[in-house]
C-alpha atoms as a PDB file:
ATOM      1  CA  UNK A   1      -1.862   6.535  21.676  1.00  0.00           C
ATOM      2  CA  UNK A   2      -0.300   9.624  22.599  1.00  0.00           C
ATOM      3  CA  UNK A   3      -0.916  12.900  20.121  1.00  0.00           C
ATOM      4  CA  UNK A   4       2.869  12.712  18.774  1.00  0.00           C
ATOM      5  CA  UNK A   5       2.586   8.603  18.690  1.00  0.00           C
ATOM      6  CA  UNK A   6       0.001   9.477  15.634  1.00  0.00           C
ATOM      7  CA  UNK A   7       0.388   8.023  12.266  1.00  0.00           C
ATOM      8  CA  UNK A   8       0.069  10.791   9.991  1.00  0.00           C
ATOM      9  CA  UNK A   9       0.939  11.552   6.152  1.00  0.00           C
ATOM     10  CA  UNK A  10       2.966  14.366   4.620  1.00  0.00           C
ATOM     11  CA  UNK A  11       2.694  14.088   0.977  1.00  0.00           C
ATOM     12  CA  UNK A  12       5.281  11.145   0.221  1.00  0.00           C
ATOM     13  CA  UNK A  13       6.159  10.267   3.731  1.00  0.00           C
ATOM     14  CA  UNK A  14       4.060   8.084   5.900  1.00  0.00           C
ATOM     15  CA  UNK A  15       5.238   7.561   9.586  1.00  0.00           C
ATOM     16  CA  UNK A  16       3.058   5.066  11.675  1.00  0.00           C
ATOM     17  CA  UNK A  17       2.685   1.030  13.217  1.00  0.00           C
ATOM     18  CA  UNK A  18       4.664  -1.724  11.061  1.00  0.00           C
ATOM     19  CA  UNK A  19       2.530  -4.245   9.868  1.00  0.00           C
ATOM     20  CA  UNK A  20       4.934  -6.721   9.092  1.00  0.00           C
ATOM     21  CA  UNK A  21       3.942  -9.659   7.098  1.00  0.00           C
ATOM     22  CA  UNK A  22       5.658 -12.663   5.567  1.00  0.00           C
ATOM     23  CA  UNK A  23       6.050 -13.822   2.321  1.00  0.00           C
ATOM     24  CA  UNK A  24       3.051 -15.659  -0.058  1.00  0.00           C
ATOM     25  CA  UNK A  25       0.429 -13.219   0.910  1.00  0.00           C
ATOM     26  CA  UNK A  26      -2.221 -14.216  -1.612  1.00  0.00           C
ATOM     27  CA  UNK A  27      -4.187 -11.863  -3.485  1.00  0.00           C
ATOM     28  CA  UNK A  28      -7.685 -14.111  -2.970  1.00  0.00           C
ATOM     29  CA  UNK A  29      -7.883 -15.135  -0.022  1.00  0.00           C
ATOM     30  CA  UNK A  30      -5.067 -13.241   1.786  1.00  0.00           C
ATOM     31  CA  UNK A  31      -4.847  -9.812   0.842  1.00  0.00           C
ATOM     32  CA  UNK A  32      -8.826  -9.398   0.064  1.00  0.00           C
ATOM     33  CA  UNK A  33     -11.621 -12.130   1.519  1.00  0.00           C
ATOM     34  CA  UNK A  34     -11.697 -14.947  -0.962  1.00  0.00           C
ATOM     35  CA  UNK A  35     -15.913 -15.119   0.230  1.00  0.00           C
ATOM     36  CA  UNK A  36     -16.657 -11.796  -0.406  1.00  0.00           C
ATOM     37  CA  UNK A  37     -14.964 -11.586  -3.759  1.00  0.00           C
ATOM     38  CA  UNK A  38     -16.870 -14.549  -4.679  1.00  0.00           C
ATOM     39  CA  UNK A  39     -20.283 -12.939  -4.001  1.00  0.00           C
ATOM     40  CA  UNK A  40     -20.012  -9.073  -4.540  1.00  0.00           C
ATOM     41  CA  UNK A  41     -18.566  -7.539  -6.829  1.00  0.00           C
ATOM     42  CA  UNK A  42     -16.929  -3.910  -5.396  1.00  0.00           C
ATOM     43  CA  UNK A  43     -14.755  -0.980  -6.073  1.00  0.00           C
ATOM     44  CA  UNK A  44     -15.342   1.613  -3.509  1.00  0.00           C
ATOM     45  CA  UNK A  45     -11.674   1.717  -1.793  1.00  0.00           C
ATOM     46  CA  UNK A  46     -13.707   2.607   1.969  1.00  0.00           C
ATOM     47  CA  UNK A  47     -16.231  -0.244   1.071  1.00  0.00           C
ATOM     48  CA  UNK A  48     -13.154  -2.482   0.677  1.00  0.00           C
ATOM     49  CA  UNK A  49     -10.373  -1.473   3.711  1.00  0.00           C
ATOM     50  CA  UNK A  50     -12.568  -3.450   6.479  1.00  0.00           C
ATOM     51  CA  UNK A  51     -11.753  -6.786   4.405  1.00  0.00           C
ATOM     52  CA  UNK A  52      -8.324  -6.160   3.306  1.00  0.00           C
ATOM     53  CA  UNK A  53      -6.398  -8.810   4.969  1.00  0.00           C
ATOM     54  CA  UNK A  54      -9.181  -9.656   7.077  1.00  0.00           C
ATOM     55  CA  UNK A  55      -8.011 -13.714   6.647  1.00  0.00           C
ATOM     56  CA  UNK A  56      -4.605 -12.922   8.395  1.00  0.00           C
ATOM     57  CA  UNK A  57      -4.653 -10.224  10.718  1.00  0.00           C
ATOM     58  CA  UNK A  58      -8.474  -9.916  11.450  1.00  0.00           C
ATOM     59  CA  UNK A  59      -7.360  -7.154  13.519  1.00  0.00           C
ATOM     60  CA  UNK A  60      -5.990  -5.264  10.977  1.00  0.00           C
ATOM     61  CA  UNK A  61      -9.117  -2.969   9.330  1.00  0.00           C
ATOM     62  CA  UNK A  62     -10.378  -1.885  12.855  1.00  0.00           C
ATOM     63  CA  UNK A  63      -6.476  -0.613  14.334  1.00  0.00           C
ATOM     64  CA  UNK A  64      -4.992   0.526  11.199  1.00  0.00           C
ATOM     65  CA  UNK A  65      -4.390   4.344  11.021  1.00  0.00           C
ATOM     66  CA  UNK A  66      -3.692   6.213   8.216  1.00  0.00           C
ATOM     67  CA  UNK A  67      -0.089   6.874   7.917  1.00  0.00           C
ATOM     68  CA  UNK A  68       0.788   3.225   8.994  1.00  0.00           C
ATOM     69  CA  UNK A  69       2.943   1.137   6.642  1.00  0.00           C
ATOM     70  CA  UNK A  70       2.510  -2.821   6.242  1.00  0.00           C
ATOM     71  CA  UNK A  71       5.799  -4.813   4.845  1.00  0.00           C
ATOM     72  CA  UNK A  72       5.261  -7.653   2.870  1.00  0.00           C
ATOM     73  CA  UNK A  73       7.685 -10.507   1.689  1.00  0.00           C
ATOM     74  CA  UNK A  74       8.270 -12.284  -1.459  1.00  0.00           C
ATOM     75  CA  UNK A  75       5.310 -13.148  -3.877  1.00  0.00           C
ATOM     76  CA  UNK A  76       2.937 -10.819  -2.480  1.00  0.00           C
ATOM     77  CA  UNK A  77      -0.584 -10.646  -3.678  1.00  0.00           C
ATOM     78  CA  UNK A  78       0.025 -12.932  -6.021  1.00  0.00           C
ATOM     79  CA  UNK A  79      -2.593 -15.265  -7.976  1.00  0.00           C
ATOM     80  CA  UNK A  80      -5.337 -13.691  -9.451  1.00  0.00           C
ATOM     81  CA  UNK A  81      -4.929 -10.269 -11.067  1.00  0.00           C
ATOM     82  CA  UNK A  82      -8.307  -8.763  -8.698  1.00  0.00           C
ATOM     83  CA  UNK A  83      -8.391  -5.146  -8.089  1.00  0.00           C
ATOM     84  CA  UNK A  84     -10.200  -5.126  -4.698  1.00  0.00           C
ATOM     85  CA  UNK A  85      -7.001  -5.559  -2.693  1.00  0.00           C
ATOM     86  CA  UNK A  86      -5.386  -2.953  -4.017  1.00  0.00           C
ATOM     87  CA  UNK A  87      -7.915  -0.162  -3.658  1.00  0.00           C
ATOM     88  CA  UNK A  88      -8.931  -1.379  -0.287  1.00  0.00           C
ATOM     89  CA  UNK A  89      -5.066  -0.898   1.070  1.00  0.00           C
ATOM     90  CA  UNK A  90      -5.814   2.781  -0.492  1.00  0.00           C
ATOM     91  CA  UNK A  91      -8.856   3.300   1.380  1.00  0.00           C
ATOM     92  CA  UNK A  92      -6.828   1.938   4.536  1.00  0.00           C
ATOM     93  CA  UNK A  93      -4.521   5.006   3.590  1.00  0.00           C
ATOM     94  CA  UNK A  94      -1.511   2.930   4.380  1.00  0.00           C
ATOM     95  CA  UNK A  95       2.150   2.903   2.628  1.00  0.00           C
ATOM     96  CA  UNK A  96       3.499  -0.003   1.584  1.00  0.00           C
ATOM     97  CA  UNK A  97       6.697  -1.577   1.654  1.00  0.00           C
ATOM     98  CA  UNK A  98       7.391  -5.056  -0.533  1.00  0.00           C
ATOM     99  CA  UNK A  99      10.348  -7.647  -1.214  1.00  0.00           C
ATOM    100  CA  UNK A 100       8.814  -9.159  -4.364  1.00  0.00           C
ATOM    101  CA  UNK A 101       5.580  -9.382  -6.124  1.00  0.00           C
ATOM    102  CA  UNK A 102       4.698 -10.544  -9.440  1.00  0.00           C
ATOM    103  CA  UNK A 103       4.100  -7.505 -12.555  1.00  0.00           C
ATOM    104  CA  UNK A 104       0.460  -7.959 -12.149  1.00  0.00           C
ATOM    105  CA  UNK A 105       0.734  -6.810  -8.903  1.00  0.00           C
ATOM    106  CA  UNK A 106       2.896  -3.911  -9.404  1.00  0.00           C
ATOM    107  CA  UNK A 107       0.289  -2.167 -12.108  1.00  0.00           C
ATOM    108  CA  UNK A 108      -2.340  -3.109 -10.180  1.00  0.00           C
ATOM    109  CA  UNK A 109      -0.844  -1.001  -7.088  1.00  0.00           C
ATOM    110  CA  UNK A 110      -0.209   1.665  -9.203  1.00  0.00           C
ATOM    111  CA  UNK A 111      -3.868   1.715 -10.846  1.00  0.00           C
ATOM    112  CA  UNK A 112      -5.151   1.623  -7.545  1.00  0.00           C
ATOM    113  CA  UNK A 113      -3.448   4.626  -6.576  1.00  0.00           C
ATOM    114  CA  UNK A 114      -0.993   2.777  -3.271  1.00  0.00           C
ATOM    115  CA  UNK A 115       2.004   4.210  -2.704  1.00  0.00           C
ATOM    116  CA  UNK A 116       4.686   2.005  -2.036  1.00  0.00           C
ATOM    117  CA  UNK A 117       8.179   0.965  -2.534  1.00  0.00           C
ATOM    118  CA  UNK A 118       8.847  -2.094  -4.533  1.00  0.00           C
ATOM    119  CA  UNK A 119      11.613  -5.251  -4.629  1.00  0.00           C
ATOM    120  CA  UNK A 120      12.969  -4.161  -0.789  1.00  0.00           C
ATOM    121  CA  UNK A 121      14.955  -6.960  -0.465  1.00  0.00           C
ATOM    122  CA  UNK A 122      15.553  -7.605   3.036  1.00  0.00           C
ATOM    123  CA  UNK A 123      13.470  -4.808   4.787  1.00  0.00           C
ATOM    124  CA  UNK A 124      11.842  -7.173   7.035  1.00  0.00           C
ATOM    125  CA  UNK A 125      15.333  -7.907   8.624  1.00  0.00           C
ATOM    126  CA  UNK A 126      15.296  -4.079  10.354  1.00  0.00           C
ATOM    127  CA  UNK A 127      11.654  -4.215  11.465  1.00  0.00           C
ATOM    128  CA  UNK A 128       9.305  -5.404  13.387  1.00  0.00           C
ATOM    129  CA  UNK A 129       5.540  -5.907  14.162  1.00  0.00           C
ATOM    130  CA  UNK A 130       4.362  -2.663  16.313  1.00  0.00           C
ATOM    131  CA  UNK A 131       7.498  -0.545  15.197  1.00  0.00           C
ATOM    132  CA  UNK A 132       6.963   2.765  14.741  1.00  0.00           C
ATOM    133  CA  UNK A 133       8.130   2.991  10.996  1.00  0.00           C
ATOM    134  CA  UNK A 134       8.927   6.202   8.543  1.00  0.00           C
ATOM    135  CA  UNK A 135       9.307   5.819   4.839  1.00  0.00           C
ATOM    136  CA  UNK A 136       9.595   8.526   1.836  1.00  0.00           C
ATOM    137  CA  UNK A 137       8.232   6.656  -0.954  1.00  0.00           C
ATOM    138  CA  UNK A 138       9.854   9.363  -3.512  1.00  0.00           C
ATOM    139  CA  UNK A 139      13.070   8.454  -2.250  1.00  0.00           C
ATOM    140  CA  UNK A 140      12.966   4.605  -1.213  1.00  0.00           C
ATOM    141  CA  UNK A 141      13.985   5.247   2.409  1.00  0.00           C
ATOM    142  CA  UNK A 142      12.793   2.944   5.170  1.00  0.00           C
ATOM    143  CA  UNK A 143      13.279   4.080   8.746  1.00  0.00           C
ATOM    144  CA  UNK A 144      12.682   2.181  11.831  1.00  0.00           C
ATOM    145  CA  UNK A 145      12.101   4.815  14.434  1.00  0.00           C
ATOM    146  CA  UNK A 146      12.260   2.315  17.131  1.00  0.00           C
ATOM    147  CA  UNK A 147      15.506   0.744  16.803  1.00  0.00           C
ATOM    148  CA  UNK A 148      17.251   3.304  14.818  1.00  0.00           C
ATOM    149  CA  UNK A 149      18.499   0.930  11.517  1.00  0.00           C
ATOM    150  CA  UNK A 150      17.180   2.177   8.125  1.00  0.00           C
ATOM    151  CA  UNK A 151      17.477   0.853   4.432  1.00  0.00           C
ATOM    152  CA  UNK A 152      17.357   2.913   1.320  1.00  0.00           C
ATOM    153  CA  UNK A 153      15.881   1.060  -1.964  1.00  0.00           C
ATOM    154  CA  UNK A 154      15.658   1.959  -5.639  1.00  0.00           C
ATOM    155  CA  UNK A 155      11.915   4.494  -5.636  1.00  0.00           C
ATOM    156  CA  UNK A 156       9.546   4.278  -7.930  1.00  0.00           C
ATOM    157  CA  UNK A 157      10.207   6.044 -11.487  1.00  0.00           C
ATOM    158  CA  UNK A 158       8.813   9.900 -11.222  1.00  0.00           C
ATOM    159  CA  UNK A 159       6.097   9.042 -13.731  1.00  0.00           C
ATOM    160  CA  UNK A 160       4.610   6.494 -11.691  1.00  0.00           C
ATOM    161  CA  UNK A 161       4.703   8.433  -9.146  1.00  0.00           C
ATOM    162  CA  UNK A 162       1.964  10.942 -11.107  1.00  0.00           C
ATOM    163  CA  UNK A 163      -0.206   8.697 -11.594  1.00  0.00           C
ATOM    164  CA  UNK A 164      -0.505   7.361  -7.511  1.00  0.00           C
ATOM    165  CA  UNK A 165      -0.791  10.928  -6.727  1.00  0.00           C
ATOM    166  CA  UNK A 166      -3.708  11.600  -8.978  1.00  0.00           C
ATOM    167  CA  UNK A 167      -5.664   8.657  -7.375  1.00  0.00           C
ATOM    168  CA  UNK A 168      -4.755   5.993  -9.863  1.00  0.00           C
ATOM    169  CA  UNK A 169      -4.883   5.393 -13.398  1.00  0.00           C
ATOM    170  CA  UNK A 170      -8.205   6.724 -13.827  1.00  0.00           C
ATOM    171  CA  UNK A 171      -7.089   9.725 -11.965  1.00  0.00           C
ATOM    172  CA  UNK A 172      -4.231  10.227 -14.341  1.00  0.00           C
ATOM    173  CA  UNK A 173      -6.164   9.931 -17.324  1.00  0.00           C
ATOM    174  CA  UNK A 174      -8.559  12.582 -16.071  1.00  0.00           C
ATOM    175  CA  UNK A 175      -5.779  14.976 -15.309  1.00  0.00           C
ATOM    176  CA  UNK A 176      -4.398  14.453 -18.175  1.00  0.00           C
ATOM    177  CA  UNK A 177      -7.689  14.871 -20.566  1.00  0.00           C
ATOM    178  CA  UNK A 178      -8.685  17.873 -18.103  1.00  0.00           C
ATOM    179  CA  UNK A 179      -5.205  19.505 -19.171  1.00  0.00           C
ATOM    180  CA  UNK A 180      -5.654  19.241 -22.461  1.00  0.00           C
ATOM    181  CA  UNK A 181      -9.273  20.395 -22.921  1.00  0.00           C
ATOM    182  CA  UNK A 182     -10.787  17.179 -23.904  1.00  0.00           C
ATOM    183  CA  UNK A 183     -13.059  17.448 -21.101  1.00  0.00           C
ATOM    184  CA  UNK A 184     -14.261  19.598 -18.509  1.00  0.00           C
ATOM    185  CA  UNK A 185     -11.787  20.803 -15.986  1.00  0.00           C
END
């Protein structure tokens, strides 16, 4: 891939390969390896990106850079409320982009730490697999570098966005504690 062909991060905006996906990805046994969940129980986000989606696009873990962005249909992830998904797409270091997915999924991304930009109804209409893709996830813009058509959708709220940029929910609440002096900065 040539050097300015890179996926790459700048704060908010990811610019990279579309994953595209359709729609009833399941948590178990789509979006994390229904096996491995059954016999190990992990929570390091590297451990986890080699399996994430490994069912689908086997592909996926060993050409994924940083920076790319994978777009999901309706009724992502859905099924059972595991973790493991999520904080493997945040060791992947991707952005993701999503047309519908149940509440459980939604805090789950956001304990995780994923940025991404939810209920983007009809984004899979301006891309493609292999696209090269830019989205702001503080603003909700999609941009499809490669054919020039682009979508804006409702962001995340500003406080959710804190709490992906500190790493997650645990992340947050460290911050937080650390800023008021309840523990150790």
């Amino acid at each position: 891939m040539p050097e300015n062909e890179k996926s790459k991060r700048d704060g908010w905006v990811f610019e990279g390969r579309c994953w595209k996906f359709g729609d009833n990805v399941p948590n178990d046994g789509g979006l994390m390896d229904k096996f491995f969940m059954s016999q190990l129980l992990e929570y390091n986000p590297e451990t986890l990106a080699p399996l994430v989606l490994n069912n689908i696009r086997p592909e996926l873990a060993e050409e994924c850079q940083p920076g790319d962005i994978l777009v999901f249909g309706k009724r992502f992830a859905h099924g059972n409320p595991h973790i493991q998904g999520s904080l493997g797409m945040k060791g992947l270091g991707v952005g993701l982009v999503v047309e519908g997915m149940q509440r459980t999924t939604y805090r789950l991304l956001i304990s995780a730490g994923v940025p991404f930009i939810p209920y983007a109804e009809g984004v899979r209409e301006i891309v493609e697999d292999g696209d090269r893709v830019r989205i702001n996830i503080e603003t909700g813009t999609v941009e499809n570098l490669t054919n020039g058509k682009s979508m804006s959708f409702e962001p995340l709220p500003p406080f959710l966005l804190e709490v992906i940029e500190a790493g997650g929910s645990q992340g947050h609440l460290d911050k937080r504690l650390k800023e008021e002096g309840k523990i150790p900065a």
